[in-house]
PDB file of N, CA and C in Angstrom:
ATOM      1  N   UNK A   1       0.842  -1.196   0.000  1.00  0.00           N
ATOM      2  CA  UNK A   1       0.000   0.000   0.000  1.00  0.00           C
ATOM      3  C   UNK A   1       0.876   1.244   0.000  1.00  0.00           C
ATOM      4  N   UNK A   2       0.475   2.170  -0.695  1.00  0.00           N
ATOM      5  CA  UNK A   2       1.309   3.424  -1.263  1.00  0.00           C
ATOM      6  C   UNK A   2       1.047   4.310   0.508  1.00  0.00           C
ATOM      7  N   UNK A   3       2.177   5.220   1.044  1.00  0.00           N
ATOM      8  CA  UNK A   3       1.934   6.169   1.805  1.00  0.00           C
ATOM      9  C   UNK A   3       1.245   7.324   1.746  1.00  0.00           C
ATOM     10  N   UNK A   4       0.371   7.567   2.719  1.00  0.00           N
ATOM     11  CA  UNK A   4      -0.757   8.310   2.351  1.00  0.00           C
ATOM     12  C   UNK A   4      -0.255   9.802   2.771  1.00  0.00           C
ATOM     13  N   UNK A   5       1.474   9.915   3.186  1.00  0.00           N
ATOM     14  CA  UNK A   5       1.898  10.876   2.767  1.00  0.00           C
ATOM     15  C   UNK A   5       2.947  11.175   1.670  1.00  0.00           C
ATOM     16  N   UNK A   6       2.573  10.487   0.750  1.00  0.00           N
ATOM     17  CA  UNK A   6       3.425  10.399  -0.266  1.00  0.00           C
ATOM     18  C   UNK A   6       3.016  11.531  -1.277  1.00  0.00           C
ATOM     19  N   UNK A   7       4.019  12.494  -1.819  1.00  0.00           N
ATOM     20  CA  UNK A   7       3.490  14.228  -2.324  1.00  0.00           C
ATOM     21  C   UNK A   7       3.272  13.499  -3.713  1.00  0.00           C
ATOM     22  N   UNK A   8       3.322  12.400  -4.967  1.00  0.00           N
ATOM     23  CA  UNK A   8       3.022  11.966  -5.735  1.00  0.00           C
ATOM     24  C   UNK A   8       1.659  12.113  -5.654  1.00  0.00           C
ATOM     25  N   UNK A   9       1.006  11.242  -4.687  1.00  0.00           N
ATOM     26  CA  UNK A   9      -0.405  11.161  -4.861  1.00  0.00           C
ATOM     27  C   UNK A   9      -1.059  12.216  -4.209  1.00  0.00           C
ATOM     28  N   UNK A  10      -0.609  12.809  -2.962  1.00  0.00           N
ATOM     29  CA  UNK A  10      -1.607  14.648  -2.869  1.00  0.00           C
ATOM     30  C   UNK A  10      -1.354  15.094  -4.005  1.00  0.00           C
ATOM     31  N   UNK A  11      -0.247  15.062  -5.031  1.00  0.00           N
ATOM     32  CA  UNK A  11      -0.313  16.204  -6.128  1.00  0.00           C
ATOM     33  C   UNK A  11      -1.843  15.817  -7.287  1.00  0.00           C
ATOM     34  N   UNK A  12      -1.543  14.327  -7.245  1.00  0.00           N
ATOM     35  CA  UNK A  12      -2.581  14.021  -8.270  1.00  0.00           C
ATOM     36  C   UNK A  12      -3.390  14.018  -8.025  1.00  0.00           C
ATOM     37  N   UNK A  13      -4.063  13.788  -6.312  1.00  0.00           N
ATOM     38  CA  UNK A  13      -5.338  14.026  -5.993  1.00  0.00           C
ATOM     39  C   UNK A  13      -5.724  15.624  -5.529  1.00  0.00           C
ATOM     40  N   UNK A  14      -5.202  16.495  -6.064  1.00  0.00           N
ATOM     41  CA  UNK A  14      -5.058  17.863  -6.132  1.00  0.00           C
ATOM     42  C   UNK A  14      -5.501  18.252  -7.387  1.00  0.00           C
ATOM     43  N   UNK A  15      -4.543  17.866  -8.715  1.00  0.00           N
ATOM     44  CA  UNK A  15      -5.094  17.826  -9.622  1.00  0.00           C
ATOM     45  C   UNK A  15      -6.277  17.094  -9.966  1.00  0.00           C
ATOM     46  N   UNK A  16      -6.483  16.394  -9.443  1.00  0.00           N
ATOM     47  CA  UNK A  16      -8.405  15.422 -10.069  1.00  0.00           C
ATOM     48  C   UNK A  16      -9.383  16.295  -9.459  1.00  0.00           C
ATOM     49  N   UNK A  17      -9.211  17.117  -7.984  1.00  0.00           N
ATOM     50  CA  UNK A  17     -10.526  17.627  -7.989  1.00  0.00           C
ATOM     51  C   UNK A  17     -10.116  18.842  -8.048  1.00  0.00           C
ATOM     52  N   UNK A  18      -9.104  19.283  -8.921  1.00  0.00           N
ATOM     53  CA  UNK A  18      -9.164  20.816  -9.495  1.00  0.00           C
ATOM     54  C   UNK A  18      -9.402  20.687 -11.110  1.00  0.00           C
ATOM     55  N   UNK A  19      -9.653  19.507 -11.663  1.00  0.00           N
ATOM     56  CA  UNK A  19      -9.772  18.987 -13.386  1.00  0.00           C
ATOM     57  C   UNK A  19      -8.614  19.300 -14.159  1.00  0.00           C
ATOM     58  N   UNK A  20      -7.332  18.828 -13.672  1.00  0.00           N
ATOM     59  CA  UNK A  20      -6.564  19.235 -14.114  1.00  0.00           C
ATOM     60  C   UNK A  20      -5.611  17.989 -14.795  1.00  0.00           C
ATOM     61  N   UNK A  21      -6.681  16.947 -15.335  1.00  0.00           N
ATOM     62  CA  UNK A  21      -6.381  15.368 -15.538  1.00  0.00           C
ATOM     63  C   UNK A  21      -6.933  15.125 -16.631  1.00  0.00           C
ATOM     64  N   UNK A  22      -6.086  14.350 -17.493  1.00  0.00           N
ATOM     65  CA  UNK A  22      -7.087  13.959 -18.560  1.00  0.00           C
ATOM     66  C   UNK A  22      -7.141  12.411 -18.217  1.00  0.00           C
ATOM     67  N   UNK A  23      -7.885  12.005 -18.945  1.00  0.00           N
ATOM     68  CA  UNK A  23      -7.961   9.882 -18.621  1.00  0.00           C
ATOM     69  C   UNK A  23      -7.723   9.587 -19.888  1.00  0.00           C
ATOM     70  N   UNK A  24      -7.010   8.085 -19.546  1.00  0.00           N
ATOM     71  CA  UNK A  24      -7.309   7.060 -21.287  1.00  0.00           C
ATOM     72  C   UNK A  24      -6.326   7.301 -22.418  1.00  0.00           C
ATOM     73  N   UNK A  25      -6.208   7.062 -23.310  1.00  0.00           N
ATOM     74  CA  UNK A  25      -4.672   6.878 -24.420  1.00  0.00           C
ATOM     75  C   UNK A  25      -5.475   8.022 -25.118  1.00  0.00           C
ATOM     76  N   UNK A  26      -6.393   7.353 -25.877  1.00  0.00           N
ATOM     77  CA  UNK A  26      -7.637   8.280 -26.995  1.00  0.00           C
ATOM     78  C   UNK A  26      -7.641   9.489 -26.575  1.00  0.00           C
ATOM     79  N   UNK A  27      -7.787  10.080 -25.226  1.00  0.00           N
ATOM     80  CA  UNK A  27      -8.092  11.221 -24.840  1.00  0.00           C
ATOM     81  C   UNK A  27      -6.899  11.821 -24.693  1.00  0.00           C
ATOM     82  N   UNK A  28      -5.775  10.941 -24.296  1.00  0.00           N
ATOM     83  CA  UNK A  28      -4.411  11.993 -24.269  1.00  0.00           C
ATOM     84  C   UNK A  28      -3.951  12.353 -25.558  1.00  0.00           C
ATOM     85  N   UNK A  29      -4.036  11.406 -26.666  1.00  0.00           N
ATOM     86  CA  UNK A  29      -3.314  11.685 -27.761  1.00  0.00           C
ATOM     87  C   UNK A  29      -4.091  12.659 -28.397  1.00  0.00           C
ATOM     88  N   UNK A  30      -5.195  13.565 -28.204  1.00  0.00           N
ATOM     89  CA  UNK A  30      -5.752  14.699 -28.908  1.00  0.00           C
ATOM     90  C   UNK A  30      -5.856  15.523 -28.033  1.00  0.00           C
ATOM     91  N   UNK A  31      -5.235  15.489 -26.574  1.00  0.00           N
ATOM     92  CA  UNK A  31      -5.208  16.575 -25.449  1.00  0.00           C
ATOM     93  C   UNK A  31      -4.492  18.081 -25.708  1.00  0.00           C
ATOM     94  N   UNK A  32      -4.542  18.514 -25.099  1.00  0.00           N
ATOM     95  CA  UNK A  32      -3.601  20.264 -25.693  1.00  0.00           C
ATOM     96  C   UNK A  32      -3.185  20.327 -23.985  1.00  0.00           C
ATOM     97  N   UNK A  33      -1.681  20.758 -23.640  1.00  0.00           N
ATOM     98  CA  UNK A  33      -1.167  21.361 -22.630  1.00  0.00           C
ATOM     99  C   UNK A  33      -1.221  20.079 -22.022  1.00  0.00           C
ATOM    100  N   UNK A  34      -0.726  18.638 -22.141  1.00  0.00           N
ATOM    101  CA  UNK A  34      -0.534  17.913 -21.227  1.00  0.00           C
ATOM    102  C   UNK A  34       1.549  18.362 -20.999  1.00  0.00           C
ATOM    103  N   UNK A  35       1.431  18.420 -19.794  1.00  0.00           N
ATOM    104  CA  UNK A  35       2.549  18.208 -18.763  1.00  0.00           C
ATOM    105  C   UNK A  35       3.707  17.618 -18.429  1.00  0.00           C
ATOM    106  N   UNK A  36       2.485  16.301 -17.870  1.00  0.00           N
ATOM    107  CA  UNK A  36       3.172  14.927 -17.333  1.00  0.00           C
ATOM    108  C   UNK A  36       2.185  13.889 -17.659  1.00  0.00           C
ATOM    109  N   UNK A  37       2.659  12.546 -18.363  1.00  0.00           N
ATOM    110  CA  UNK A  37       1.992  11.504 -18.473  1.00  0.00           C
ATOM    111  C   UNK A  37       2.504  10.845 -17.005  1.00  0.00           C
ATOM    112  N   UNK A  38       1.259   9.747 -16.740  1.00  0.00           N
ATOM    113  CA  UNK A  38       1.419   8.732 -15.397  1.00  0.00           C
ATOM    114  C   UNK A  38       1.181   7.361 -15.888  1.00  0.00           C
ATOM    115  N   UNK A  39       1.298   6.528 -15.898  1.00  0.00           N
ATOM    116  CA  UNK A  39       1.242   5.346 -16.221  1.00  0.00           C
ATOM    117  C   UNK A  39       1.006   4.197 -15.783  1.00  0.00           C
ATOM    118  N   UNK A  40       0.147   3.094 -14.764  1.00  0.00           N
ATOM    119  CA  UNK A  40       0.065   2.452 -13.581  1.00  0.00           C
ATOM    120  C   UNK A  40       0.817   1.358 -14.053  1.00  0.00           C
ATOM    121  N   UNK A  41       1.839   0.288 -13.157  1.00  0.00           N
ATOM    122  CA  UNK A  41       2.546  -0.425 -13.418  1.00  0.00           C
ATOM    123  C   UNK A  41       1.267  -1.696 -13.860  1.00  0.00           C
ATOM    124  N   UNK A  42       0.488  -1.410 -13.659  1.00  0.00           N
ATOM    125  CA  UNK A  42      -0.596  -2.450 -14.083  1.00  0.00           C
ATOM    126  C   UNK A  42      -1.264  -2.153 -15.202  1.00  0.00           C
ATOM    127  N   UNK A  43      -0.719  -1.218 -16.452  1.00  0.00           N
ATOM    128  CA  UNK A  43      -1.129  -0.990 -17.874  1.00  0.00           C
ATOM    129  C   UNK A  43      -0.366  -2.088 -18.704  1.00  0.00           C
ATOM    130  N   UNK A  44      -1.231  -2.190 -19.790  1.00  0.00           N
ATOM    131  CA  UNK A  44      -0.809  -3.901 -20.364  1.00  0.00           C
ATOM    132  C   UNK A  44       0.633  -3.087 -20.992  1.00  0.00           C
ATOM    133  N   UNK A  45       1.564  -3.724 -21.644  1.00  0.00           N
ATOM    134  CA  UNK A  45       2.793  -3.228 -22.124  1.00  0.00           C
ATOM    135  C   UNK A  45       2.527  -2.945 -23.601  1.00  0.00           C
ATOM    136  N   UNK A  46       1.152  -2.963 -24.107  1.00  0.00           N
ATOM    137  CA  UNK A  46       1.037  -2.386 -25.445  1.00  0.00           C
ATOM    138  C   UNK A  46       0.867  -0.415 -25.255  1.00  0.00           C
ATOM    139  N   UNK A  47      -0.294  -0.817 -23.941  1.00  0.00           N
ATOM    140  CA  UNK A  47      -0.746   0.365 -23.301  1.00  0.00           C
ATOM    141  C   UNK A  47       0.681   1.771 -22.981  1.00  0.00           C
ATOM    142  N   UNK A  48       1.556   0.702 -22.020  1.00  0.00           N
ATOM    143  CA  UNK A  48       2.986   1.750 -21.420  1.00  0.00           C
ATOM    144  C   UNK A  48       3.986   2.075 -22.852  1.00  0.00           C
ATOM    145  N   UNK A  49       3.773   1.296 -23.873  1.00  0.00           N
ATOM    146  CA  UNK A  49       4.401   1.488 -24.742  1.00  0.00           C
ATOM    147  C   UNK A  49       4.219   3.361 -25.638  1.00  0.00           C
ATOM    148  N   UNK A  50       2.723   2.483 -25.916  1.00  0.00           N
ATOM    149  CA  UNK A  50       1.944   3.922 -26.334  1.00  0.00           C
ATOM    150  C   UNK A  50       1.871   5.471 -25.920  1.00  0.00           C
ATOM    151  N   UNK A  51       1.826   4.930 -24.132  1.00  0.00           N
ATOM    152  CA  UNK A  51       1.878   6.244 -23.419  1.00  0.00           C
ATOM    153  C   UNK A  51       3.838   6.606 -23.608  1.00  0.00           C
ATOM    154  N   UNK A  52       4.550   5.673 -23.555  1.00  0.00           N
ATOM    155  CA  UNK A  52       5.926   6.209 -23.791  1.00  0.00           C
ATOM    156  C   UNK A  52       6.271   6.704 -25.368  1.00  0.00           C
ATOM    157  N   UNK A  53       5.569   6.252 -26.208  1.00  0.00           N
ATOM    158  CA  UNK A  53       5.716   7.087 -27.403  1.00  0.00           C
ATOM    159  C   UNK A  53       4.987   8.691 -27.732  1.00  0.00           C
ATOM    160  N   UNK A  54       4.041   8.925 -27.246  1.00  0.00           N
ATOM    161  CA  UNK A  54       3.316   9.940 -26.408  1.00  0.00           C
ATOM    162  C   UNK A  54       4.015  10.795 -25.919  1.00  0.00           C
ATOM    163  N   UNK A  55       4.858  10.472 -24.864  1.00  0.00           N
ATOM    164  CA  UNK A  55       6.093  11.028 -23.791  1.00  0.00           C
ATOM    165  C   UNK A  55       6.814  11.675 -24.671  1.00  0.00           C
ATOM    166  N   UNK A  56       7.509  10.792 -25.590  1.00  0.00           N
ATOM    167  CA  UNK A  56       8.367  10.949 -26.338  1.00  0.00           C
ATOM    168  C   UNK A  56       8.319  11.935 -27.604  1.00  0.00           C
ATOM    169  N   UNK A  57       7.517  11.924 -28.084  1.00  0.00           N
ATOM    170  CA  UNK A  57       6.418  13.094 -29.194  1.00  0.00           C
ATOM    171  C   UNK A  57       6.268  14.122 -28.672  1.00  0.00           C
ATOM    172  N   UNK A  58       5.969  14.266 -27.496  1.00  0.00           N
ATOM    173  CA  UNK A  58       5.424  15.504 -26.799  1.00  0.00           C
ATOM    174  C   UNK A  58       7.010  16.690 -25.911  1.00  0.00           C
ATOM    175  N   UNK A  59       7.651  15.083 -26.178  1.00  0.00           N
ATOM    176  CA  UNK A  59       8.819  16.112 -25.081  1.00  0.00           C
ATOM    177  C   UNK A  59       8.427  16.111 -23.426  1.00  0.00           C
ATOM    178  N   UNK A  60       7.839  15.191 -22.906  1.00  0.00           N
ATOM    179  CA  UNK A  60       7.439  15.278 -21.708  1.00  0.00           C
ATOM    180  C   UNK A  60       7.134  14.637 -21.100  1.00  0.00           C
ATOM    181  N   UNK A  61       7.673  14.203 -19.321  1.00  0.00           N
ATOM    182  CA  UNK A  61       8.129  13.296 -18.556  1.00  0.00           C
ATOM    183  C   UNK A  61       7.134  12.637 -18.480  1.00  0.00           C
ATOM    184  N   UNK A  62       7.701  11.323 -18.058  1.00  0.00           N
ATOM    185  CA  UNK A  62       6.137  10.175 -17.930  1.00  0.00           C
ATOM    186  C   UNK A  62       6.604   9.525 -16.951  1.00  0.00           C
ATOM    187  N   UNK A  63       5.486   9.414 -15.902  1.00  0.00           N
ATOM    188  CA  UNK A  63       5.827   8.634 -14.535  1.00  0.00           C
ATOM    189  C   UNK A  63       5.128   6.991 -14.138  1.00  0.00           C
ATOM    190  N   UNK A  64       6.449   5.709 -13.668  1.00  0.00           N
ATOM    191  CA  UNK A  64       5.637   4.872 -13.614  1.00  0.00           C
ATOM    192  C   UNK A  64       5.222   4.581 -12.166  1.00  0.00           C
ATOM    193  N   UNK A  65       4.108   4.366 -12.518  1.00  0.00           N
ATOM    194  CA  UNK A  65       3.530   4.881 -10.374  1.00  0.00           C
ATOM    195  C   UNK A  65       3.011   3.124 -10.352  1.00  0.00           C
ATOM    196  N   UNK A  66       3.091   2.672  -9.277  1.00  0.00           N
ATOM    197  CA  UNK A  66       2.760   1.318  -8.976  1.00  0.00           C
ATOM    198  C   UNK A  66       1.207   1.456  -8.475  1.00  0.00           C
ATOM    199  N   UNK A  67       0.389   0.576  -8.852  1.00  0.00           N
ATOM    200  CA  UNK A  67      -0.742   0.651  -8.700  1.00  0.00           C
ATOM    201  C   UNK A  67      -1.690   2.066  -8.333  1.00  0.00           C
ATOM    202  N   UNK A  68      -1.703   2.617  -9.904  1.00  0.00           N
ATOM    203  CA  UNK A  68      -2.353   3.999  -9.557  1.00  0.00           C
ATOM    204  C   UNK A  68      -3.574   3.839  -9.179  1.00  0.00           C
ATOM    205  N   UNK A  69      -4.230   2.646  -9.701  1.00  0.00           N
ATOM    206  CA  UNK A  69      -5.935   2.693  -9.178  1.00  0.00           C
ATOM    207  C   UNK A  69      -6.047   2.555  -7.691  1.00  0.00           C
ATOM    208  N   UNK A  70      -4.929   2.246  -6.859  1.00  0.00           N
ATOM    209  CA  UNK A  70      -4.961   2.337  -5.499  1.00  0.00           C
ATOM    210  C   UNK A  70      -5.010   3.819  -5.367  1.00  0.00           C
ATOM    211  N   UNK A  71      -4.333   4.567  -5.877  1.00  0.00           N
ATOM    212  CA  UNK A  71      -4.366   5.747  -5.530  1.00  0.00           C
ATOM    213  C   UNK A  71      -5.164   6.709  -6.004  1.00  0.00           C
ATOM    214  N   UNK A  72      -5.767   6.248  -6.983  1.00  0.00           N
ATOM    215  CA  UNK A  72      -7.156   7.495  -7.626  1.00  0.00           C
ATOM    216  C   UNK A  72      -8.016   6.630  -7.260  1.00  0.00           C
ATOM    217  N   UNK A  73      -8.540   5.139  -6.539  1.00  0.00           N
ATOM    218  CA  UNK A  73     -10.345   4.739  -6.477  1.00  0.00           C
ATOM    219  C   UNK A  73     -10.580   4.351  -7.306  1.00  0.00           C
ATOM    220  N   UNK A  74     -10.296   4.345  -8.530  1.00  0.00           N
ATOM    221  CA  UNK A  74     -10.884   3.872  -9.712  1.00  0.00           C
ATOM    222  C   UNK A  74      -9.972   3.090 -10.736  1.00  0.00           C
ATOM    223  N   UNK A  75     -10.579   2.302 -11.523  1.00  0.00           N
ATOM    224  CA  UNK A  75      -9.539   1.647 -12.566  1.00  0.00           C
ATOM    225  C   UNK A  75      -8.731   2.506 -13.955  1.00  0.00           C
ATOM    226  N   UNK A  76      -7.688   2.788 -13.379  1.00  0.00           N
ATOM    227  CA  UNK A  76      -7.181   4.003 -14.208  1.00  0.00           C
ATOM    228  C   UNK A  76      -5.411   3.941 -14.842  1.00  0.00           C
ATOM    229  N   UNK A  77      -5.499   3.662 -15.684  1.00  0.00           N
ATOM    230  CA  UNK A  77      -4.123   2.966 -16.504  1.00  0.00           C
ATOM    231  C   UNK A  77      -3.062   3.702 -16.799  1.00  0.00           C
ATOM    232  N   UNK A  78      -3.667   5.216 -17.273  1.00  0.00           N
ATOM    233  CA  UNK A  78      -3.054   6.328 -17.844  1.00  0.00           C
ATOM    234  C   UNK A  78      -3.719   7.347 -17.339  1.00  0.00           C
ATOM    235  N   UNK A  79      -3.112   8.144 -17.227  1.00  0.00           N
ATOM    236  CA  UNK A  79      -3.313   9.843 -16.878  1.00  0.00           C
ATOM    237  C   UNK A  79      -2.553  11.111 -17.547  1.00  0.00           C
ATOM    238  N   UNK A  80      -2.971  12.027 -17.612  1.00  0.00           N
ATOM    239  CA  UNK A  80      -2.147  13.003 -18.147  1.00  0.00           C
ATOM    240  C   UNK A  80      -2.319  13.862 -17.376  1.00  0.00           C
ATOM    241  N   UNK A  81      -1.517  14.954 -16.937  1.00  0.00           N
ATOM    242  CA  UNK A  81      -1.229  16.200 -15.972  1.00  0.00           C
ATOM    243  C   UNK A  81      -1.241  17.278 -16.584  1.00  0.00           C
ATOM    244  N   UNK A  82      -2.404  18.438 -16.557  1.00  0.00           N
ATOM    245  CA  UNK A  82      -2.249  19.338 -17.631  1.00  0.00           C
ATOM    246  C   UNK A  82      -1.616  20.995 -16.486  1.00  0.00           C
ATOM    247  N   UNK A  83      -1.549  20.803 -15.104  1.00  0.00           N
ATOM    248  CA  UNK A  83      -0.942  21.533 -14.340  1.00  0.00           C
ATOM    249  C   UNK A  83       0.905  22.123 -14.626  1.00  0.00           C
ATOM    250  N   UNK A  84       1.410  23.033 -14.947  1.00  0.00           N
ATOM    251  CA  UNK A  84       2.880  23.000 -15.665  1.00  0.00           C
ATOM    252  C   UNK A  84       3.598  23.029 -14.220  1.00  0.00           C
ATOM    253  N   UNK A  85       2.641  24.070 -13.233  1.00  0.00           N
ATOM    254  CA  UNK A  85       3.537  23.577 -11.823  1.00  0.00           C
ATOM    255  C   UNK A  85       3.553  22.614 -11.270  1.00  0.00           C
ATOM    256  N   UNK A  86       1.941  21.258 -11.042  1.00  0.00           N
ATOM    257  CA  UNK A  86       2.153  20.341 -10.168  1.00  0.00           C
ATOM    258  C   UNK A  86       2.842  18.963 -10.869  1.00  0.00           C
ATOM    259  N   UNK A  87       2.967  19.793 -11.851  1.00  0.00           N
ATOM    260  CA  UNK A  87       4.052  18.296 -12.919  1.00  0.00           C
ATOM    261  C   UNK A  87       5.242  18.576 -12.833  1.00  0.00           C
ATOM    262  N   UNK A  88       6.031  19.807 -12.668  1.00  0.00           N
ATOM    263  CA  UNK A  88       7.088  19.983 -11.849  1.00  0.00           C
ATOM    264  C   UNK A  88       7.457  19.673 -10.691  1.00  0.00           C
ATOM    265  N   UNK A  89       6.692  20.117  -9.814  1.00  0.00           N
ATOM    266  CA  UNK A  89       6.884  19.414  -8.585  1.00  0.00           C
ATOM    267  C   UNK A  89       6.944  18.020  -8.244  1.00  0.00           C
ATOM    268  N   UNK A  90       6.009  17.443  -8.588  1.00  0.00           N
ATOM    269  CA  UNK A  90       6.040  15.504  -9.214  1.00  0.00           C
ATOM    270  C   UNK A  90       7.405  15.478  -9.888  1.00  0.00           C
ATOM    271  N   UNK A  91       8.018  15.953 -10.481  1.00  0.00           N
ATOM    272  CA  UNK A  91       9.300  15.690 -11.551  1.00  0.00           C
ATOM    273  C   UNK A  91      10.299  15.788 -10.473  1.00  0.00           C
ATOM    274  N   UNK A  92      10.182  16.672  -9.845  1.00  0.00           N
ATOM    275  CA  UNK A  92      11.218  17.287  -8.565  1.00  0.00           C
ATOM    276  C   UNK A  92      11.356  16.099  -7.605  1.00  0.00           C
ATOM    277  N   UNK A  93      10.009  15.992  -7.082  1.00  0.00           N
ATOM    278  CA  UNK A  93       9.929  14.901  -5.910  1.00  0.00           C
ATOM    279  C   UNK A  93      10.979  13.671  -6.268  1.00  0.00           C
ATOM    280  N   UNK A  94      10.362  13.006  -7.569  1.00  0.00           N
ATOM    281  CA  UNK A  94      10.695  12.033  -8.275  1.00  0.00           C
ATOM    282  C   UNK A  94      11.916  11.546  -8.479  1.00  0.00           C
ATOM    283  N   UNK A  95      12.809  13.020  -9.017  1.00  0.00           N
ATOM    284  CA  UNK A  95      14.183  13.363  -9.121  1.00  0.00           C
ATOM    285  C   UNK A  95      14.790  13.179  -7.952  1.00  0.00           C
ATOM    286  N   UNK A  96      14.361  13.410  -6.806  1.00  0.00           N
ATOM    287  CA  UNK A  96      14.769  13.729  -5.327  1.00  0.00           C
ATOM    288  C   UNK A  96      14.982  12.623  -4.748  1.00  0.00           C
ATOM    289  N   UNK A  97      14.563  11.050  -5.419  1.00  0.00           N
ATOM    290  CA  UNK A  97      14.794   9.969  -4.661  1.00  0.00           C
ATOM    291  C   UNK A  97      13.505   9.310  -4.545  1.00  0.00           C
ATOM    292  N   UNK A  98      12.879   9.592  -4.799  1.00  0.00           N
ATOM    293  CA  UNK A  98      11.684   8.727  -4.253  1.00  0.00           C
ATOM    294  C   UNK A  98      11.573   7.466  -5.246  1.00  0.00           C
ATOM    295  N   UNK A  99      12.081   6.276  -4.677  1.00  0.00           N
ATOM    296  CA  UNK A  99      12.559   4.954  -5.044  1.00  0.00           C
ATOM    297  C   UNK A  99      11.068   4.287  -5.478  1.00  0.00           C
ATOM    298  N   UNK A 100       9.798   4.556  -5.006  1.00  0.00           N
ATOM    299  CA  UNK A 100       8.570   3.603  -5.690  1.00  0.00           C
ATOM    300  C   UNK A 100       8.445   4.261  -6.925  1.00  0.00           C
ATOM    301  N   UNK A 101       8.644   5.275  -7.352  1.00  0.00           N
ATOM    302  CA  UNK A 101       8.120   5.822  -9.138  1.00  0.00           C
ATOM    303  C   UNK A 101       9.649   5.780 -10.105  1.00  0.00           C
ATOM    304  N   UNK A 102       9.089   5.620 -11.179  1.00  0.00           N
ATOM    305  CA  UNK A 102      10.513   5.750 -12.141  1.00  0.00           C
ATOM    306  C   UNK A 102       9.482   6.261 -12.860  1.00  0.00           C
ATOM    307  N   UNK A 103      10.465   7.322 -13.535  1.00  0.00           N
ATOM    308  CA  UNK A 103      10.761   8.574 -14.501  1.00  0.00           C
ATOM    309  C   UNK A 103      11.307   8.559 -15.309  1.00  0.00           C
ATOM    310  N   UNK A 104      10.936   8.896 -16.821  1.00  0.00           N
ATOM    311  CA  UNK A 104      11.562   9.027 -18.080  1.00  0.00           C
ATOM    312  C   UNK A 104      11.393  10.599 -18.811  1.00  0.00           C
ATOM    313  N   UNK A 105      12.244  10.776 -19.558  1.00  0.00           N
ATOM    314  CA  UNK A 105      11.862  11.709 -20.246  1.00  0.00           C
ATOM    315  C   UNK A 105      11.938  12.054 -21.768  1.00  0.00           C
ATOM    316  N   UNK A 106      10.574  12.495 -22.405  1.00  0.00           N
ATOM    317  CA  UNK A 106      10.546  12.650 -23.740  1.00  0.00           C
ATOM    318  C   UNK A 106      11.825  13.427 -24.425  1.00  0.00           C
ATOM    319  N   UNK A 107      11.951  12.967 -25.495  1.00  0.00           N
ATOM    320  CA  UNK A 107      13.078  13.323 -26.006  1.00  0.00           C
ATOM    321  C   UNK A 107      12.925  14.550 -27.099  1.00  0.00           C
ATOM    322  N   UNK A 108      11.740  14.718 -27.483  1.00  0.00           N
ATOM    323  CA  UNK A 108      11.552  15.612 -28.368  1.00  0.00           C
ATOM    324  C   UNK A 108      11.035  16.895 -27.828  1.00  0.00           C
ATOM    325  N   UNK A 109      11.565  18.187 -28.551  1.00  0.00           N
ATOM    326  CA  UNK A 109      10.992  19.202 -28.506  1.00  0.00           C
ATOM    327  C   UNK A 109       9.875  19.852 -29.388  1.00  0.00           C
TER     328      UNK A 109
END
């Protein structure tokens, strides 16, 4: 079970009830101003693939969070972060050591 003071998940449950989330592959790949992609270690590997080519297109970090539906309530595979500060801060945290998420980053500008 994830720590329920862990700043990963206040950030994202910050962003969900400020709407600052998109859901689903379909919905990210026609999104405008996504951030940060999230990715649950429980997305099939066609799914993490997709969202890492995504990442990669966009120029922008993608996080793999271990069982995100523990942490949003709901069955949720992919996410996108359309916040430019609380996807920084997630990038920061991330960067900082925090050993349960791994972090990549898109390569394109």
């Amino acid at each position: 079970m994830e720590n329920n003071n862990d700043k990963f998940i206040t950030m994202i449950g910050f962003a969900r009830r400020s709407g600052k989330i998109v859901y689903g592959l379909d919905n990210l790949k026609y999104a405008k101003n996504i951030k940060l992609l999230a990715v649950s270690d429980t997305a099939s590997d066609n799914l993490a693939r997709n969202m890492e080519r995504l990442a990669d297109t966009n120029g922008i970090p993608i996080v793999f969070a271990k069982q995100m539906e523990a942490i949003l309530g709901h069955n949720v595979k992919a996410l996108g972060l359309t916040d430019g500060n609380m996807a920084k801060a997630i990038v920061d945290y991330i960067g900082g050591g925090s050993a349960q998420y791994t972090i990549k980053y898109g390569t394109r500008r």
